[in-house]
C-alpha atoms as a PDB file:
ATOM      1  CA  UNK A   1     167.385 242.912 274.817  1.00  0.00           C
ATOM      2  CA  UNK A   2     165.700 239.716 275.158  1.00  0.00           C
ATOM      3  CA  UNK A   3     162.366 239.091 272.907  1.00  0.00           C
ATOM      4  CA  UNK A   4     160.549 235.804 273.209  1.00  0.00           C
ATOM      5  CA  UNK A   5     157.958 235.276 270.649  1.00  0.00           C
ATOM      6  CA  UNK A   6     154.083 235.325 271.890  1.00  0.00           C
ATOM      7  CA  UNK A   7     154.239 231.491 270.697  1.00  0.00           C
ATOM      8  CA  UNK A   8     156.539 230.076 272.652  1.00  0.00           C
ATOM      9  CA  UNK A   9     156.051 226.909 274.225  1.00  0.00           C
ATOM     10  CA  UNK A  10     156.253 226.960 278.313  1.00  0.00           C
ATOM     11  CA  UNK A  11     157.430 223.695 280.258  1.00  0.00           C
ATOM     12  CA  UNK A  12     156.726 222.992 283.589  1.00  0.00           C
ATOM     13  CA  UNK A  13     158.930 220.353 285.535  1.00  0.00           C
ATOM     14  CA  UNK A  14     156.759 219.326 288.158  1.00  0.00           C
ATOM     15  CA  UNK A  15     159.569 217.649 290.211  1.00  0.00           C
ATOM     16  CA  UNK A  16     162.149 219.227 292.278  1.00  0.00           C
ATOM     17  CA  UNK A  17     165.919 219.956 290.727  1.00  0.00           C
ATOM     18  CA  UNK A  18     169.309 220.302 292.378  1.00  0.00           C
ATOM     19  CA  UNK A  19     169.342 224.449 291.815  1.00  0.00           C
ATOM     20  CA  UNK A  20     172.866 223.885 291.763  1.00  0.00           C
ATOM     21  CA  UNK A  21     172.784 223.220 288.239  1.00  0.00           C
ATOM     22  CA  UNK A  22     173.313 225.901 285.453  1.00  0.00           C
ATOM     23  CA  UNK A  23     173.510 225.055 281.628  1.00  0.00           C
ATOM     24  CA  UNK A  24     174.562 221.673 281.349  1.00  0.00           C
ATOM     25  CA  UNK A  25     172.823 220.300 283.914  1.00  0.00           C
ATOM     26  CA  UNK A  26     169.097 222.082 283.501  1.00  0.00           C
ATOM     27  CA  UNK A  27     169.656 221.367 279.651  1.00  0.00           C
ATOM     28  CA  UNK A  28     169.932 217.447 281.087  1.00  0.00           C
ATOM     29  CA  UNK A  29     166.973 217.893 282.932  1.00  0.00           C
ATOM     30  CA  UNK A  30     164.876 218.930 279.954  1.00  0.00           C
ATOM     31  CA  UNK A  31     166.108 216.543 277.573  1.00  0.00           C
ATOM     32  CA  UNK A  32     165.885 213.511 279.855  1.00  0.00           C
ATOM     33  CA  UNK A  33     162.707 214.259 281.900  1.00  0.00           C
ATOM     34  CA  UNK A  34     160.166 216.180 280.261  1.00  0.00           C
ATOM     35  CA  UNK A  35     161.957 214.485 276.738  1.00  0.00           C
ATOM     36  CA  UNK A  36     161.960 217.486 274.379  1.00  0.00           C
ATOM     37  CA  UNK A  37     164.567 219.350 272.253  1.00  0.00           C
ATOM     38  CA  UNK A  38     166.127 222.418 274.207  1.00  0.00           C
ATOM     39  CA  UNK A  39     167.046 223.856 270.769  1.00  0.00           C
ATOM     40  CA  UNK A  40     163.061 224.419 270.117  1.00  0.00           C
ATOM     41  CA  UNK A  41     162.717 227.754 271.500  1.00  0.00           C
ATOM     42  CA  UNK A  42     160.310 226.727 274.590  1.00  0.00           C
ATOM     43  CA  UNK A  43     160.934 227.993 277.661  1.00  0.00           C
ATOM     44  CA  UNK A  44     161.972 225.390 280.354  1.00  0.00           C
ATOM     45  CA  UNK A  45     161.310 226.383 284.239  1.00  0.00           C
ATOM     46  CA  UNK A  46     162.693 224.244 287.085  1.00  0.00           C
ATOM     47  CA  UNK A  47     162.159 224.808 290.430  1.00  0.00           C
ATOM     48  CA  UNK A  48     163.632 223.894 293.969  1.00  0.00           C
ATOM     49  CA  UNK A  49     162.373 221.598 296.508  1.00  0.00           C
ATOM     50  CA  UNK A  50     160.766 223.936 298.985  1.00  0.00           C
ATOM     51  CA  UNK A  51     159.565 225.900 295.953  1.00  0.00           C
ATOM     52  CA  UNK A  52     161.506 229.083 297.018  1.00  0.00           C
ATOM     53  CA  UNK A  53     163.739 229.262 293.663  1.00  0.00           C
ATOM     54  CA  UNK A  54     163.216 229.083 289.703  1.00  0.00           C
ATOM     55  CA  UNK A  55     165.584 228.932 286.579  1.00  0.00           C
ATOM     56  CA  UNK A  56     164.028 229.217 283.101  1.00  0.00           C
ATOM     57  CA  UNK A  57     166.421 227.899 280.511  1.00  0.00           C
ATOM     58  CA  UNK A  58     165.705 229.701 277.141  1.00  0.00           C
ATOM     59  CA  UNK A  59     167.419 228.812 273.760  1.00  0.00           C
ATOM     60  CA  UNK A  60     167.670 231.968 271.861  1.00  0.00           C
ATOM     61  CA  UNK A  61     169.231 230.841 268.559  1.00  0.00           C
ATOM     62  CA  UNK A  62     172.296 231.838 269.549  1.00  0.00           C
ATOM     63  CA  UNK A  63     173.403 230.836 272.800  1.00  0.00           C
ATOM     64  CA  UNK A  64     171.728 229.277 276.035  1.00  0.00           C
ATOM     65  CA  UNK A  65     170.138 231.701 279.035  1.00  0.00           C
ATOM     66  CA  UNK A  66     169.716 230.873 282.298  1.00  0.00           C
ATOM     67  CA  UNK A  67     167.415 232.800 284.238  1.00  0.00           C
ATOM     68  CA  UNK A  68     167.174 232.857 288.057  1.00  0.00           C
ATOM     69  CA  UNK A  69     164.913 233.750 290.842  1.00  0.00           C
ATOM     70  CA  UNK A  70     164.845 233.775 294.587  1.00  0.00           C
ATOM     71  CA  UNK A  71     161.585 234.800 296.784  1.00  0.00           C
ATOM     72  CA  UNK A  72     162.535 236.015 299.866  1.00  0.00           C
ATOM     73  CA  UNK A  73     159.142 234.923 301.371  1.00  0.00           C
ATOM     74  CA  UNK A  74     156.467 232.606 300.308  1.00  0.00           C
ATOM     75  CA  UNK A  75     156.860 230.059 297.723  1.00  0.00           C
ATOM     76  CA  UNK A  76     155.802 229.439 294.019  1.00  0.00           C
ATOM     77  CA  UNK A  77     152.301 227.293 293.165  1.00  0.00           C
ATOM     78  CA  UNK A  78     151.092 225.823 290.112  1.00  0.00           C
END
């Protein structure tokens, strides 16, 4: 079971990522463009190009997630 505490930190990377990438490559992505420490606990969502897919990468103290979803119509808006 997966808890994540009501005080996490949430961030938003407002440009497009290769959704190719898993671990390595998202936990790049946080580090070198929105600068922060995956380790932290926040919550770090990437998104495609045409806005149709989203990973969160989540550091849980114990290992790395990756989670993943795909609309099947529509896209995602901030």
């Amino acid at each position: 079971m997966l808890s994540v505490p009501s005080q996490t930190r949430i961030f938003l990377c407002a440009d497009p990522v290769d959704m190719r990438k898993s671990f390595n490559g998202l936990w790049a992505e946080a580090q070198q463009r929105l600068n922060e420490d995956p380790f932290n606990g926040a919550l770090f969502l990437f998104t495609s190009r045409a806005r149709s897919r989203l990973k969160i990468l989540y550091w849980d103290g114990s290992g790395v997630w990756v989670f993943a979803k795909r609309l099947e119509k529509g896209c995602l808006s901030w």
